[in-house]
PDB file of N, CA and C in Angstrom:
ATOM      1  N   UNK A   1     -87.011 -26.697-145.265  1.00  0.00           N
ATOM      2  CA  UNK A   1     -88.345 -26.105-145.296  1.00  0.00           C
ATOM      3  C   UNK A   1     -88.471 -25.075-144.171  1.00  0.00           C
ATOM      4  N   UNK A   2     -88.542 -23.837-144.682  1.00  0.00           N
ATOM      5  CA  UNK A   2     -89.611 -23.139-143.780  1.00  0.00           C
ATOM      6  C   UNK A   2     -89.914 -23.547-142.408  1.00  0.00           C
ATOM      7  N   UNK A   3     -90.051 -22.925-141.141  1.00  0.00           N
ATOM      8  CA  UNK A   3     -91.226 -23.767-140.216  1.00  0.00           C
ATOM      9  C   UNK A   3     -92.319 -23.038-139.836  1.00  0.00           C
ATOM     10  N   UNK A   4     -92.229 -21.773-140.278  1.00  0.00           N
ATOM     11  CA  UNK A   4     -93.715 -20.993-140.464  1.00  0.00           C
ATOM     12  C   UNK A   4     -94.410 -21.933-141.203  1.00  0.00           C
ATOM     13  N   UNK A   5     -94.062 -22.526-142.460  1.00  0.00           N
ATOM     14  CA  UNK A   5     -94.937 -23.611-142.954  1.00  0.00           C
ATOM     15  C   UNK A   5     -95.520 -24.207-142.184  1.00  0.00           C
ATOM     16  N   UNK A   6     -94.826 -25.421-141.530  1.00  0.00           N
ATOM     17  CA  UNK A   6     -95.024 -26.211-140.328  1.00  0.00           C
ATOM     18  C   UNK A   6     -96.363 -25.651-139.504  1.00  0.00           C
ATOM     19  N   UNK A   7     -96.095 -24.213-139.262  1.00  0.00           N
ATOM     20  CA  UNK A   7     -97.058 -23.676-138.347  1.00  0.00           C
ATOM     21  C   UNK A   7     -98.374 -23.373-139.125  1.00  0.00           C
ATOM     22  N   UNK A   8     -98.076 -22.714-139.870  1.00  0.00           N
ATOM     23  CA  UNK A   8     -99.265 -22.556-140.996  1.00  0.00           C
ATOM     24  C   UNK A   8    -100.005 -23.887-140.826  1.00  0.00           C
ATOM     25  N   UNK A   9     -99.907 -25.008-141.327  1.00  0.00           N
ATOM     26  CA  UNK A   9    -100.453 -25.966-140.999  1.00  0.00           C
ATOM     27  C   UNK A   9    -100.655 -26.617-139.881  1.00  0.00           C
ATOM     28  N   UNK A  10    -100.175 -26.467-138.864  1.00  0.00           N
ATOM     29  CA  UNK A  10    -101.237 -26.815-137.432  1.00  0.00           C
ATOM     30  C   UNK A  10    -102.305 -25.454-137.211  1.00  0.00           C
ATOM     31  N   UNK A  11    -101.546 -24.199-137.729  1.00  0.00           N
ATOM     32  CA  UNK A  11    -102.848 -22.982-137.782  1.00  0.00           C
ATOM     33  C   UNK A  11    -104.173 -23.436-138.665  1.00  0.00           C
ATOM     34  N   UNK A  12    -104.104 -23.671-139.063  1.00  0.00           N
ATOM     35  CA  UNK A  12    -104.916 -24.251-140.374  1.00  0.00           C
ATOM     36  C   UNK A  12    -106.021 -25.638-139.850  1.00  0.00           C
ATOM     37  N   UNK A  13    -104.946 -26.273-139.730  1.00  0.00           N
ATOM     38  CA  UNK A  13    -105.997 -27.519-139.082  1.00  0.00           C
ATOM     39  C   UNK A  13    -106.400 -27.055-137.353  1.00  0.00           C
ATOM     40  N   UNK A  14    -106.123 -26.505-136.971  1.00  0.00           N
ATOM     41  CA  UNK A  14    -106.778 -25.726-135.385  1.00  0.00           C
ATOM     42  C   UNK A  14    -108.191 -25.176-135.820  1.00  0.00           C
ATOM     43  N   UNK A  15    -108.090 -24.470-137.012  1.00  0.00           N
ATOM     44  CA  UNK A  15    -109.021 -23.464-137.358  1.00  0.00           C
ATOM     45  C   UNK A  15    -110.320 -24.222-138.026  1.00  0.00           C
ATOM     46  N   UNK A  16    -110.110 -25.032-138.456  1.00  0.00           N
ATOM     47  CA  UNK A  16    -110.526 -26.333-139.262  1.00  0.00           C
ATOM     48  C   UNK A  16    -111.488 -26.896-137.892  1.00  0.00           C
ATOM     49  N   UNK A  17    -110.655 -27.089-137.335  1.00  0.00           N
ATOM     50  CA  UNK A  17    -111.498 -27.715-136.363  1.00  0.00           C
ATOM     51  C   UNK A  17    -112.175 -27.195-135.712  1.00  0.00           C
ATOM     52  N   UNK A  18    -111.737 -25.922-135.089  1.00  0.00           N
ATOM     53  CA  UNK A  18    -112.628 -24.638-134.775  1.00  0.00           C
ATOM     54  C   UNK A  18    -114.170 -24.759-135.503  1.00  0.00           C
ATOM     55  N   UNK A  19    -113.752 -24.553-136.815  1.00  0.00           N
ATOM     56  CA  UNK A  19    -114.655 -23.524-137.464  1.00  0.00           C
ATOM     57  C   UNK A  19    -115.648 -24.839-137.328  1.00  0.00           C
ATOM     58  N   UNK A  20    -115.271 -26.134-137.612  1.00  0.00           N
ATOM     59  CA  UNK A  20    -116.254 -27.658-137.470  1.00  0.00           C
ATOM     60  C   UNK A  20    -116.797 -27.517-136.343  1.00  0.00           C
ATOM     61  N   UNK A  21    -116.483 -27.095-135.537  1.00  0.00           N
ATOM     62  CA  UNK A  21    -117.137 -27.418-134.147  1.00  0.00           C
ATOM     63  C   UNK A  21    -118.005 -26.349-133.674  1.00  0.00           C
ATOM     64  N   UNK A  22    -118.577 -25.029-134.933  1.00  0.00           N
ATOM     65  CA  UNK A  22    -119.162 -24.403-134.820  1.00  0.00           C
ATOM     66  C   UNK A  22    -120.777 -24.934-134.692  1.00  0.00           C
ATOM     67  N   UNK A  23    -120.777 -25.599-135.964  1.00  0.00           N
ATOM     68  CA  UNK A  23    -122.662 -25.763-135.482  1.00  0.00           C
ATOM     69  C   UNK A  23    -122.705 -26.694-134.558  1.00  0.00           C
ATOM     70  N   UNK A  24    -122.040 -27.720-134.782  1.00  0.00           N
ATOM     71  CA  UNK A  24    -122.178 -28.175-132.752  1.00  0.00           C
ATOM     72  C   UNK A  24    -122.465 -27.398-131.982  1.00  0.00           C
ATOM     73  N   UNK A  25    -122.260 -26.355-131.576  1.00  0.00           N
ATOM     74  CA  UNK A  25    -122.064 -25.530-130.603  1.00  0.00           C
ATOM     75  C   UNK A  25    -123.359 -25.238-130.593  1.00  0.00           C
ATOM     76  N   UNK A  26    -123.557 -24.981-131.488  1.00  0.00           N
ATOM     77  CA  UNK A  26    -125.540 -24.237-131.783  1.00  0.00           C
ATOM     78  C   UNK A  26    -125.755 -22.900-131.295  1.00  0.00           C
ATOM     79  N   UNK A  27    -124.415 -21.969-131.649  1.00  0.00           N
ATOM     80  CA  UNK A  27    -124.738 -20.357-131.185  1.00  0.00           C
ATOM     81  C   UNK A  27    -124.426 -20.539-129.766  1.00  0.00           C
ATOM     82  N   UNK A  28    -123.265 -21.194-129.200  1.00  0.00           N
ATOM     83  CA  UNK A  28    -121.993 -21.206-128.275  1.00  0.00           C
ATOM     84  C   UNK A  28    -123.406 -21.613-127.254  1.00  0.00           C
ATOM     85  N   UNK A  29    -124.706 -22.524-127.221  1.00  0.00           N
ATOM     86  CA  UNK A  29    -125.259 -22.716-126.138  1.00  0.00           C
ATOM     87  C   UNK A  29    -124.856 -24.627-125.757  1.00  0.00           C
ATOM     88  N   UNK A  30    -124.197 -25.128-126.058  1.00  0.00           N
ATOM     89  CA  UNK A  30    -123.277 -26.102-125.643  1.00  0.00           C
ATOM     90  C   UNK A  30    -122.388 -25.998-125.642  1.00  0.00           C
ATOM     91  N   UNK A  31    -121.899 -26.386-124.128  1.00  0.00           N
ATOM     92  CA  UNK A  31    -120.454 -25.538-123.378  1.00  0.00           C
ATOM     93  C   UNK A  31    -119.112 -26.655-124.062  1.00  0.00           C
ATOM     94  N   UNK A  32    -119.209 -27.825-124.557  1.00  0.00           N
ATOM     95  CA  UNK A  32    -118.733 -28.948-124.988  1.00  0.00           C
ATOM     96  C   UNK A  32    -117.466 -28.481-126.369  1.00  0.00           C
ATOM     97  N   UNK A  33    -118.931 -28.364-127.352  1.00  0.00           N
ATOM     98  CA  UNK A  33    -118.157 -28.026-128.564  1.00  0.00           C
ATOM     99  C   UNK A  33    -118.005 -26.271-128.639  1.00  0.00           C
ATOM    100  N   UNK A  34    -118.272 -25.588-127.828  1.00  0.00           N
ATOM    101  CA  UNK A  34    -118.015 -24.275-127.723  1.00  0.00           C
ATOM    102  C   UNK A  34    -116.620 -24.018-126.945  1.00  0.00           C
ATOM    103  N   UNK A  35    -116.548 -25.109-126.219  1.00  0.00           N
ATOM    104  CA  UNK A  35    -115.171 -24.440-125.867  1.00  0.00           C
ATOM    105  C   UNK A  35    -114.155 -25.427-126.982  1.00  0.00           C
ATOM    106  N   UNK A  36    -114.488 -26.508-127.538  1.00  0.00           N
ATOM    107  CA  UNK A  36    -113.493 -26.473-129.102  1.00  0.00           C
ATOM    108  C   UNK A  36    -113.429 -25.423-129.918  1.00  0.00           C
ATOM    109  N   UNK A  37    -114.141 -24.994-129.624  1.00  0.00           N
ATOM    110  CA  UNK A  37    -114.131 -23.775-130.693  1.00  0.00           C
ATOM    111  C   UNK A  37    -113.371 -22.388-130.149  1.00  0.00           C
ATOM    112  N   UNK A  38    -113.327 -21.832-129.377  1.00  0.00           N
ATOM    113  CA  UNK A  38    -112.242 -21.416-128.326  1.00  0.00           C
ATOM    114  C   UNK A  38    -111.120 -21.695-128.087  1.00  0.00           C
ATOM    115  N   UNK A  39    -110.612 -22.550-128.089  1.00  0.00           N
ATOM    116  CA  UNK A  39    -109.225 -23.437-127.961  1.00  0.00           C
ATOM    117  C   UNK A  39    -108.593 -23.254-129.411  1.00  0.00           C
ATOM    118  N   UNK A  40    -109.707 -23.874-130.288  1.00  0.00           N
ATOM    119  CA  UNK A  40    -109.390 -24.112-131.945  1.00  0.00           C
ATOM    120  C   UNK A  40    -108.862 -22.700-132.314  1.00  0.00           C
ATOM    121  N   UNK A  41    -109.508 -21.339-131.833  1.00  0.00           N
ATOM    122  CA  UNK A  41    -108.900 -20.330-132.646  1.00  0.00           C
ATOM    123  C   UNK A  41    -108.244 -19.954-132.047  1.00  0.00           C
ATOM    124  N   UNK A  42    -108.182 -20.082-130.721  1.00  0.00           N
ATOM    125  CA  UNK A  42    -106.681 -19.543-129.723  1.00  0.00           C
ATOM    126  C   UNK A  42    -105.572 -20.296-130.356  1.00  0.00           C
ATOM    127  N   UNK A  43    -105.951 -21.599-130.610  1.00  0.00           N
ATOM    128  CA  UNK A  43    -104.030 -22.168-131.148  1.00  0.00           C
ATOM    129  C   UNK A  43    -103.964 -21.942-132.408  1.00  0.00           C
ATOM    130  N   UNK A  44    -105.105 -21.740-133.240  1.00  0.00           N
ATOM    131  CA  UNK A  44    -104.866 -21.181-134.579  1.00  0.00           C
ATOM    132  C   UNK A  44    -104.292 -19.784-135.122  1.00  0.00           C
ATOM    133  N   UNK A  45    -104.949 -18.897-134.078  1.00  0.00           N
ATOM    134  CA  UNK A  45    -104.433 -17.924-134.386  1.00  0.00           C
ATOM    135  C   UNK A  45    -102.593 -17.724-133.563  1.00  0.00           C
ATOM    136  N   UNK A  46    -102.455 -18.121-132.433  1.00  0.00           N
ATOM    137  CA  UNK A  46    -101.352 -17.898-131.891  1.00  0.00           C
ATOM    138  C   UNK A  46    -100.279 -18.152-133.230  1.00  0.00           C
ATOM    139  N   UNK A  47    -100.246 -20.089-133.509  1.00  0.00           N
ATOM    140  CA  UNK A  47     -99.556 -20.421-134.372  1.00  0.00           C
ATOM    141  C   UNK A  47     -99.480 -19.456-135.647  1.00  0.00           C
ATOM    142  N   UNK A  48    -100.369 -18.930-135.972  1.00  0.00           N
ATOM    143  CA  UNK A  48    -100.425 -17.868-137.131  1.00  0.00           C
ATOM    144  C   UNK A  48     -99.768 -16.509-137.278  1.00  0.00           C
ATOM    145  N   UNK A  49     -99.731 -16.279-135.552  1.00  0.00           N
ATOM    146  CA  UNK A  49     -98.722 -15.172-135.203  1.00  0.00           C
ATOM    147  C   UNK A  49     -97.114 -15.403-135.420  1.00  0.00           C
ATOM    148  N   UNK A  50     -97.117 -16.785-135.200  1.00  0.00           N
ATOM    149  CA  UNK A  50     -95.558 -17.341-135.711  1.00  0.00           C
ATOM    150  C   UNK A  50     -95.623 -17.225-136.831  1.00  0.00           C
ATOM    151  N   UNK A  51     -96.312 -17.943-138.011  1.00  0.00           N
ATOM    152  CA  UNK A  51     -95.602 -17.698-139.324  1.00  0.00           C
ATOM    153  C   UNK A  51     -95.724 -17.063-140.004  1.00  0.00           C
ATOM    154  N   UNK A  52     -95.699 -15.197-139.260  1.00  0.00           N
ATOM    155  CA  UNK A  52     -95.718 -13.996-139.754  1.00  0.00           C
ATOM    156  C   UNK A  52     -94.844 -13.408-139.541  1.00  0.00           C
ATOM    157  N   UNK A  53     -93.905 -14.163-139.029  1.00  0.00           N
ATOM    158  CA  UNK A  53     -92.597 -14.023-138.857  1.00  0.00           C
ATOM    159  C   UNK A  53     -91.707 -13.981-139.419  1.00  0.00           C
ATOM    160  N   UNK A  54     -91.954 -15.251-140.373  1.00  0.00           N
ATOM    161  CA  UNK A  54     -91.167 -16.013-141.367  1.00  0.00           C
ATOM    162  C   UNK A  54     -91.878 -15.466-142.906  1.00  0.00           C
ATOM    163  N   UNK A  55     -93.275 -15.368-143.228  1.00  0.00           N
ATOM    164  CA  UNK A  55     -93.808 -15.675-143.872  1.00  0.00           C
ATOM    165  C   UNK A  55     -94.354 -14.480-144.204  1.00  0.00           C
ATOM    166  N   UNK A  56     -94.435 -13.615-145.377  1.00  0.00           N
ATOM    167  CA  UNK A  56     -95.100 -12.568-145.953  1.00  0.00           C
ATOM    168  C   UNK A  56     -96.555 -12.746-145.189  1.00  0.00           C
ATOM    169  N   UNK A  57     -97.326 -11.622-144.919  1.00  0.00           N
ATOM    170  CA  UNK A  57     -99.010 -11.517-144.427  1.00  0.00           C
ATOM    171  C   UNK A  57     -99.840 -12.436-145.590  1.00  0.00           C
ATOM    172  N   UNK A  58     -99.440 -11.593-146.719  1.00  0.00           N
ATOM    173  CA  UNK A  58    -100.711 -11.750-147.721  1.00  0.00           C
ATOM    174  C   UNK A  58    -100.527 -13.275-148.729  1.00  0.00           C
ATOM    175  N   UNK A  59     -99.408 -14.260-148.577  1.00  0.00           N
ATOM    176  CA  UNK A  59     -98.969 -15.236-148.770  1.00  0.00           C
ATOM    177  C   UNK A  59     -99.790 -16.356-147.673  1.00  0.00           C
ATOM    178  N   UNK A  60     -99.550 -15.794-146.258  1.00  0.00           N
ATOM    179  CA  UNK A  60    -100.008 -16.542-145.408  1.00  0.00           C
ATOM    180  C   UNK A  60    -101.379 -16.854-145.692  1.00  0.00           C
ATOM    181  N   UNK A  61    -101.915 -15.541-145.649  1.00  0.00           N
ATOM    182  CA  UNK A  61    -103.517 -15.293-145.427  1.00  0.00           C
ATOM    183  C   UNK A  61    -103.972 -16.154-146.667  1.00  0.00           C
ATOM    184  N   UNK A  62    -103.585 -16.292-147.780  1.00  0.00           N
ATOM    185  CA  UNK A  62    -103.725 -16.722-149.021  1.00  0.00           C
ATOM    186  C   UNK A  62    -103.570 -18.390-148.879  1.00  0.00           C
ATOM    187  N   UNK A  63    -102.727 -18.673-148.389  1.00  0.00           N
ATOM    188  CA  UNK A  63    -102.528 -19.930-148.485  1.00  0.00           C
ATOM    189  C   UNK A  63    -103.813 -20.674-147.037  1.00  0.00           C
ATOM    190  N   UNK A  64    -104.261 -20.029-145.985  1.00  0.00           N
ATOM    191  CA  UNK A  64    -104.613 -20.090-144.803  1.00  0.00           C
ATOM    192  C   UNK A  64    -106.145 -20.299-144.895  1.00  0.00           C
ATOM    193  N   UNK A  65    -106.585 -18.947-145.970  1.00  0.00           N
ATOM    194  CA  UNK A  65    -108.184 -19.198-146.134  1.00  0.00           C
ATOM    195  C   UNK A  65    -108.391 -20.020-147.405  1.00  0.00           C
ATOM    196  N   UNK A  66    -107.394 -20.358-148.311  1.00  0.00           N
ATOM    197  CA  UNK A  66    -107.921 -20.962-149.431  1.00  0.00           C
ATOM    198  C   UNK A  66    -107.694 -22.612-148.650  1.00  0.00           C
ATOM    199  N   UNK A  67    -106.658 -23.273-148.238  1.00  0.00           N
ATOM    200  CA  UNK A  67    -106.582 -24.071-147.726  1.00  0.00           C
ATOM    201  C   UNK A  67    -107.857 -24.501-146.652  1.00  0.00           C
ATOM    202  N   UNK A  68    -108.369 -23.708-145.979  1.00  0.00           N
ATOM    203  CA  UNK A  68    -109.204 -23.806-144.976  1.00  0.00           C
ATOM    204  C   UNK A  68    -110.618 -23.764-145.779  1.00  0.00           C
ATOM    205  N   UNK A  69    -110.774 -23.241-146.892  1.00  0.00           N
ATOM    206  CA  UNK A  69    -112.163 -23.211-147.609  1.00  0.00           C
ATOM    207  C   UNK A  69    -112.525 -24.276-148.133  1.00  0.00           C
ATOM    208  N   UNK A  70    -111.296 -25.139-148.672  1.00  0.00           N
ATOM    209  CA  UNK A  70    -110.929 -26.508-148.971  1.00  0.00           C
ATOM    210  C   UNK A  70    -111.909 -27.347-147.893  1.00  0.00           C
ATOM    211  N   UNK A  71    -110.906 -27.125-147.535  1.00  0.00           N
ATOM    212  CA  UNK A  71    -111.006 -28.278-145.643  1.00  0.00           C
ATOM    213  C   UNK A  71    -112.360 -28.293-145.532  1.00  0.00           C
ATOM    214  N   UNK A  72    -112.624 -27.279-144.982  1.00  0.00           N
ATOM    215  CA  UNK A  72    -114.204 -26.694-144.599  1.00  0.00           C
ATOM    216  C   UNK A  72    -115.641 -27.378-145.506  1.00  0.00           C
ATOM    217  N   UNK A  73    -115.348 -27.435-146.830  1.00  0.00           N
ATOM    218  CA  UNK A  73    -116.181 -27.576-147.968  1.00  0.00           C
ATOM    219  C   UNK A  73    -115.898 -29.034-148.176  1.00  0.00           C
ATOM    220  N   UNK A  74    -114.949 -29.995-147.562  1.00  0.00           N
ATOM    221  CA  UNK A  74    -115.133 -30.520-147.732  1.00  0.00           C
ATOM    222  C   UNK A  74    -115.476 -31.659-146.585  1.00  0.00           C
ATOM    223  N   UNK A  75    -115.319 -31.094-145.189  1.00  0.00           N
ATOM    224  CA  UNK A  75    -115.986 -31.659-144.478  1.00  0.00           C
ATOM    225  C   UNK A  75    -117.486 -31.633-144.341  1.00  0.00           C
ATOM    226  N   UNK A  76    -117.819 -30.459-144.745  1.00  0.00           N
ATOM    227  CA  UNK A  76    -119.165 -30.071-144.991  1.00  0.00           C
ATOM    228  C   UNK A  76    -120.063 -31.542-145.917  1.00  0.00           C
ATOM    229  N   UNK A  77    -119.392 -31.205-146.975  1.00  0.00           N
ATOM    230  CA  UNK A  77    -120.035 -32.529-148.007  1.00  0.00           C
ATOM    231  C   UNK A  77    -119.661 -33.922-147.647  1.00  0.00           C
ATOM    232  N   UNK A  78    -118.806 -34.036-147.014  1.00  0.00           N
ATOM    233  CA  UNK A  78    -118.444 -35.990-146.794  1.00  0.00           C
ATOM    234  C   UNK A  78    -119.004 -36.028-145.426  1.00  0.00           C
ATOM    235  N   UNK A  79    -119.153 -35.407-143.931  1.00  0.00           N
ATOM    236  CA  UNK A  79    -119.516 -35.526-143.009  1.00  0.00           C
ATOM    237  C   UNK A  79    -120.954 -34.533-142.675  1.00  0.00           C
ATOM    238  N   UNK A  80    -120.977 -33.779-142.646  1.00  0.00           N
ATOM    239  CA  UNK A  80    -122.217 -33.503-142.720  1.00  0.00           C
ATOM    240  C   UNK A  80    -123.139 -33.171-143.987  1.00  0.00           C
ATOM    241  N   UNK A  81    -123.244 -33.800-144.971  1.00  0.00           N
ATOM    242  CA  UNK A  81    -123.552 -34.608-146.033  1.00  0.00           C
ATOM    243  C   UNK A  81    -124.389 -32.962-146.570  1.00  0.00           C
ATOM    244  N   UNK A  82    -123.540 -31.753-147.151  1.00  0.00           N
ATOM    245  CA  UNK A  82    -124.009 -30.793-147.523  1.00  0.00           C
ATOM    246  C   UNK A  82    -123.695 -30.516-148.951  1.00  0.00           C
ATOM    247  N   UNK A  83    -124.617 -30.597-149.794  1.00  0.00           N
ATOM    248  CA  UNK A  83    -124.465 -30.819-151.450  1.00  0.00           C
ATOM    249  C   UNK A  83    -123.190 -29.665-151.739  1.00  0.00           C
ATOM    250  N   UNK A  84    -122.386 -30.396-152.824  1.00  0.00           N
ATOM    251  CA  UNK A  84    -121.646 -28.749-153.230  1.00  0.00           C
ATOM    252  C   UNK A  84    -122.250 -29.243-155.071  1.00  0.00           C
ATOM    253  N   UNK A  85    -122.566 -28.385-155.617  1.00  0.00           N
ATOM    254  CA  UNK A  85    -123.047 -27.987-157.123  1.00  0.00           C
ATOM    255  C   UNK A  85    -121.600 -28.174-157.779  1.00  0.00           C
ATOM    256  N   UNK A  86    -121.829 -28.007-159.514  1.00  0.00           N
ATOM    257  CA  UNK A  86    -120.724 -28.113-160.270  1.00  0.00           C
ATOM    258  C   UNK A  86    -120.134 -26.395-159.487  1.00  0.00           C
ATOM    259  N   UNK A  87    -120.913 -25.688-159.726  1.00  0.00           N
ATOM    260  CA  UNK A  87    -120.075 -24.400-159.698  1.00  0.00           C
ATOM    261  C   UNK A  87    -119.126 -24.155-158.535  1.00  0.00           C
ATOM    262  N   UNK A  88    -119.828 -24.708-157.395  1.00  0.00           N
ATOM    263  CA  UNK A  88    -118.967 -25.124-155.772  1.00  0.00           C
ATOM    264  C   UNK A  88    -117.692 -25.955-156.353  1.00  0.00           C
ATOM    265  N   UNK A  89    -117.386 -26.551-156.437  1.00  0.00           N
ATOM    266  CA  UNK A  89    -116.650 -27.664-156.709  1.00  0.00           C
ATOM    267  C   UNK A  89    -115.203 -26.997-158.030  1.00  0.00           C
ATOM    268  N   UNK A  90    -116.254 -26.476-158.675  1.00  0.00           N
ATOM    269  CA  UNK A  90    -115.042 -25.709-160.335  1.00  0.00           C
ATOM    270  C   UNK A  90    -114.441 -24.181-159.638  1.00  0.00           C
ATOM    271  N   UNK A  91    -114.799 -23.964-157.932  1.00  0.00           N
ATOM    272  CA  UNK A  91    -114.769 -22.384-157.547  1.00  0.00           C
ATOM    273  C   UNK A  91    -114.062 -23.127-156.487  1.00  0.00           C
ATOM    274  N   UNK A  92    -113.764 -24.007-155.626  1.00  0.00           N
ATOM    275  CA  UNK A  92    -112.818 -24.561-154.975  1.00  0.00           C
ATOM    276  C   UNK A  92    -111.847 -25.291-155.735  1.00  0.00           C
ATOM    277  N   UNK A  93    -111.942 -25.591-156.486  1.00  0.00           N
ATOM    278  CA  UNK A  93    -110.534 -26.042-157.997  1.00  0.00           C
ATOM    279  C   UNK A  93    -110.051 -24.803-157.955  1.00  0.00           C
ATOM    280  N   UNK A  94    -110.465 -23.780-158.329  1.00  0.00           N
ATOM    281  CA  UNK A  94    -109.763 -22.655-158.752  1.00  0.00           C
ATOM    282  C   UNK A  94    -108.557 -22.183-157.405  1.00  0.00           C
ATOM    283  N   UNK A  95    -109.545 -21.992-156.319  1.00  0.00           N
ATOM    284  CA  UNK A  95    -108.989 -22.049-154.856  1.00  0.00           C
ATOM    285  C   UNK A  95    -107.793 -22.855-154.869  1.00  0.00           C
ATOM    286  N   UNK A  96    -107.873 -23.729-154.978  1.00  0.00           N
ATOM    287  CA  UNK A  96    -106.589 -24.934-154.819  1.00  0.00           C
ATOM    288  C   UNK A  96    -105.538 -24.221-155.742  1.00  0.00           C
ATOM    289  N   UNK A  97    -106.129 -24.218-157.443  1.00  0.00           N
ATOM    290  CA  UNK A  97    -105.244 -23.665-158.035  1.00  0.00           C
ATOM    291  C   UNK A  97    -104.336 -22.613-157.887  1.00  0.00           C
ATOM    292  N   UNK A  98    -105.070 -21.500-157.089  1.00  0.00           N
ATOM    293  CA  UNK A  98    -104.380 -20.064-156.819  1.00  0.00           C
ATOM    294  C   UNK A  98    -103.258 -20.430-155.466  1.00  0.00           C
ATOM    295  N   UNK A  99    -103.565 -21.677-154.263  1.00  0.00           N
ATOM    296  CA  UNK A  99    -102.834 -21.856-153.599  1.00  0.00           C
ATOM    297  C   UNK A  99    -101.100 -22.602-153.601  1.00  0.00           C
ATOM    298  N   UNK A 100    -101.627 -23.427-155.122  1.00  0.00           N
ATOM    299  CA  UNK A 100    -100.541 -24.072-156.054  1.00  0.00           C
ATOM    300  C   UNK A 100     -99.588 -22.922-156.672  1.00  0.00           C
ATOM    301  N   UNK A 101    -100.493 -22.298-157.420  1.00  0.00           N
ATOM    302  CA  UNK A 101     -99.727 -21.292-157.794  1.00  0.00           C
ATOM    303  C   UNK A 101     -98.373 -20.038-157.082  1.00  0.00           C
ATOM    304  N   UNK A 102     -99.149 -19.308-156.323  1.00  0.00           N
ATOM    305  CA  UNK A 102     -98.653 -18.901-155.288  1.00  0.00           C
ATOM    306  C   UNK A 102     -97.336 -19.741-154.506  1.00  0.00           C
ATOM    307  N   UNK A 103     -97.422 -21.323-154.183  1.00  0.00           N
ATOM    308  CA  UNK A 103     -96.369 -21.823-153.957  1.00  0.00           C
ATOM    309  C   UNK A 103     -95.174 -22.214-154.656  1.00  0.00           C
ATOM    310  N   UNK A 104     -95.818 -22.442-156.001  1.00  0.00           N
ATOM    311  CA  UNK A 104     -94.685 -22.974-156.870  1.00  0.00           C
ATOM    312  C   UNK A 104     -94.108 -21.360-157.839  1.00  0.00           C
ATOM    313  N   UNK A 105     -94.420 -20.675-158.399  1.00  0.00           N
ATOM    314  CA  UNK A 105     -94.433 -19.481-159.146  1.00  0.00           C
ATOM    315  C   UNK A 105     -94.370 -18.287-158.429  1.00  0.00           C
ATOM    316  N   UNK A 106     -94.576 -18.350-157.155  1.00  0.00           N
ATOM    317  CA  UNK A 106     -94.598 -16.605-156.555  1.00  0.00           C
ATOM    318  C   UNK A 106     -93.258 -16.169-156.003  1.00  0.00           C
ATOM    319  N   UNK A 107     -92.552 -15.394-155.834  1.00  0.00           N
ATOM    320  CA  UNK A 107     -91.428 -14.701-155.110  1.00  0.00           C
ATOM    321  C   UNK A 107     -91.236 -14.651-153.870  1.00  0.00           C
ATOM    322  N   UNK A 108     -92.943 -13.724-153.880  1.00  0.00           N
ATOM    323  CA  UNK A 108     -93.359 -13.658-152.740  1.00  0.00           C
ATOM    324  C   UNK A 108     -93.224 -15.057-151.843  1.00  0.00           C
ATOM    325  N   UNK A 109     -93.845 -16.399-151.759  1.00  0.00           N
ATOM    326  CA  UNK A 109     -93.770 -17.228-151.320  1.00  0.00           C
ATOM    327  C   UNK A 109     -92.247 -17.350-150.423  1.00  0.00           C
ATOM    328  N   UNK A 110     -91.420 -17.007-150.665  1.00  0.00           N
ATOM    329  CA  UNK A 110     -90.184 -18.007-150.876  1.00  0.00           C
ATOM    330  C   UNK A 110     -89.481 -16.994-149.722  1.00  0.00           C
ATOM    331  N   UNK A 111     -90.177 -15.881-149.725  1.00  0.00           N
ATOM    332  CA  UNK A 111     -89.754 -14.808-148.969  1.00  0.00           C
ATOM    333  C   UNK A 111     -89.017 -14.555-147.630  1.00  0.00           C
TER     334      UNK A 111
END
């Protein structure tokens, strides 16, 4: 395997956590979860600089925000208890799908 992969996914879950520890923060006026959120995209993005190395841009980016829209949407609804609709839910399926795709079927991927 890959280890841009590898990285991709601690980029991913950094960012994840980042982006969670945004409304904590409440508009960066708690110094607590504001500096998670600081940290979160400093190691997210660093790690991300690695597996652009290995890893086509637009593969990464693809696999990075659909994965993370995932994440995001679904911490949203199980922890901070934020409704997602049929259409939320059949528009993150699709998401997943295009990230499946892309891994198993693309060229690009493998690159």
């Amino acid at each position: 395997m890959n280890s841009g992969y590898l990285y991709l996914a601690i980029a991913i879950v950094a960012e994840v956590i980042a982006t969670s520890a945004l409304k904590a923060s409440e508009g960066f006026t708690r110094s607590g979860p504001s500096l998670v959120v600081g940290i979160g995209y400093a190691v997210a993005f660093y790690f991300l600089s690695l597996v652009l190395k290995t890893v086509p841009v637009g593969v990464a980016y693809a696999i990075w925000s659909g994965v993370g829209i995932v994440l995001i949407a679904s911490i949203g609804w199980l922890l901070l208890k934020q409704p997602l609709d049929a259409a939320a839910m059949l528009g993150i399926g699709l998401i997943v799908a295009g990230v499946v795709v892309i891994q198993l079927y693309s060229k690009s991927a493998a690159h």
